[in-house]
N, C-alpha and C. Protein backbone atom coordinates (compact mmCIF):
# COMPACT_ATOMS: atom_id res chain seq x y z
N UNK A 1 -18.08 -8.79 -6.87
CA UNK A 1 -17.67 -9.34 -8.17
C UNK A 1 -18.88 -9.45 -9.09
N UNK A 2 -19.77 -9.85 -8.60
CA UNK A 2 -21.01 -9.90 -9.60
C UNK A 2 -21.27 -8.31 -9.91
N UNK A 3 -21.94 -8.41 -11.08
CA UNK A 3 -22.60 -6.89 -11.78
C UNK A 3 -21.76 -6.54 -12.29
N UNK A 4 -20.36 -6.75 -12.66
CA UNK A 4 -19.30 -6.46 -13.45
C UNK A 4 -19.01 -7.28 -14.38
N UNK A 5 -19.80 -7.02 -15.31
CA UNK A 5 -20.07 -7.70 -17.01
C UNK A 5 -18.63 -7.39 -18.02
N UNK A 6 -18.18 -6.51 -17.93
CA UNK A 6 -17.61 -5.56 -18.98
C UNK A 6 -15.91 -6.61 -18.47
N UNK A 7 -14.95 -6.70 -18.03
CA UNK A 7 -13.81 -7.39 -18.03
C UNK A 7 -13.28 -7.68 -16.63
N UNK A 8 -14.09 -8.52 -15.73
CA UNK A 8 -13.36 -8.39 -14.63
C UNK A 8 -11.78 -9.08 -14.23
N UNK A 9 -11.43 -9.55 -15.10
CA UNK A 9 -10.37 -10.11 -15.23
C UNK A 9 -9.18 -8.99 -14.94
N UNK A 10 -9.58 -8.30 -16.30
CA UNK A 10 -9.00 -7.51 -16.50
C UNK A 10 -8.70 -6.14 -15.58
N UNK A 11 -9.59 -6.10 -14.61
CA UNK A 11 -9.50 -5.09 -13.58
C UNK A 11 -9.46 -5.77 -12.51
N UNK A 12 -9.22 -7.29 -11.87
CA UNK A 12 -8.51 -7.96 -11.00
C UNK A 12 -6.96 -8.23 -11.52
N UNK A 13 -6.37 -7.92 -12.79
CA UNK A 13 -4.81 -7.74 -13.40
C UNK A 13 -4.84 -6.31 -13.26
N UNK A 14 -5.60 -5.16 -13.14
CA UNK A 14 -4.70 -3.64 -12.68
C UNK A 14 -4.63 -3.53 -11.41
N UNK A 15 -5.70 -4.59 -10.84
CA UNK A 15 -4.91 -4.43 -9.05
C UNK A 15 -4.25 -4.29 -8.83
N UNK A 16 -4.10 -5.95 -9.25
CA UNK A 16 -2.93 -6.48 -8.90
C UNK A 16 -1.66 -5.61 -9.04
N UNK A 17 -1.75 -5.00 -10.38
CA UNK A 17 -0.66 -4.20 -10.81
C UNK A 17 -0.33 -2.94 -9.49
N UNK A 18 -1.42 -2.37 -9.03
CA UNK A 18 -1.68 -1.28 -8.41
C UNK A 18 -0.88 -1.79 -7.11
N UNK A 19 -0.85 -2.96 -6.66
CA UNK A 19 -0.53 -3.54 -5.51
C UNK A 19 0.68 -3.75 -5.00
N UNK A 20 1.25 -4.45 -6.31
CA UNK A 20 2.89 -4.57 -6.99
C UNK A 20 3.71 -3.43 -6.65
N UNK A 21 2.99 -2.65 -7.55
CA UNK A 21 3.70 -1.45 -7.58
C UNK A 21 4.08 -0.55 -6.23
N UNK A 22 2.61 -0.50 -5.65
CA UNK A 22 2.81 0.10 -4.34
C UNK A 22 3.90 -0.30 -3.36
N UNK A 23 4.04 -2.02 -3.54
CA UNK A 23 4.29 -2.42 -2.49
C UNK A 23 6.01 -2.32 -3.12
N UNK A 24 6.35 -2.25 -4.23
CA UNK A 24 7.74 -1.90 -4.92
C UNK A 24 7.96 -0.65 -4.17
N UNK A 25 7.23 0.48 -4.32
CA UNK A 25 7.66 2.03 -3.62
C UNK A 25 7.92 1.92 -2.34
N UNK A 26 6.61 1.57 -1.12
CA UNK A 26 7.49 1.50 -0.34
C UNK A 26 8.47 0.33 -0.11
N UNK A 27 8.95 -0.74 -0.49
CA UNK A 27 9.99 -1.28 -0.25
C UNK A 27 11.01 -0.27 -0.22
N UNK A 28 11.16 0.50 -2.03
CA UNK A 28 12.22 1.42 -2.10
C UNK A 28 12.27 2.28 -1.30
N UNK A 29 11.24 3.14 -0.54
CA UNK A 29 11.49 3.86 0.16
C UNK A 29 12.27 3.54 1.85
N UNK A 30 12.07 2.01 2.13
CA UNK A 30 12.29 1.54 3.26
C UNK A 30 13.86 1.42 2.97
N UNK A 31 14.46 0.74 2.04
CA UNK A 31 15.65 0.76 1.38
C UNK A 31 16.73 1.75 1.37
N UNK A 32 16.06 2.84 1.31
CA UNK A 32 16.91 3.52 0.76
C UNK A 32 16.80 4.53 2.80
């Protein structure tokens, strides 16, 4: 976490996003 000046916020919220999402696909894929 340190040395990341520029928005780390903001690239701990596209993880997250990245995470979401993944974990949305395979759900759907388990689903279906």
């Amino acid at each position: 976490m340190m040395g990341v000046d520029c928005h780390p916020t903001i690239e701990i919220h596209v993880h997250v996003q990245f995470v979401v999402h993944t974990m949305k696909r395979h759900f759907n894929m388990l689903a279906l």
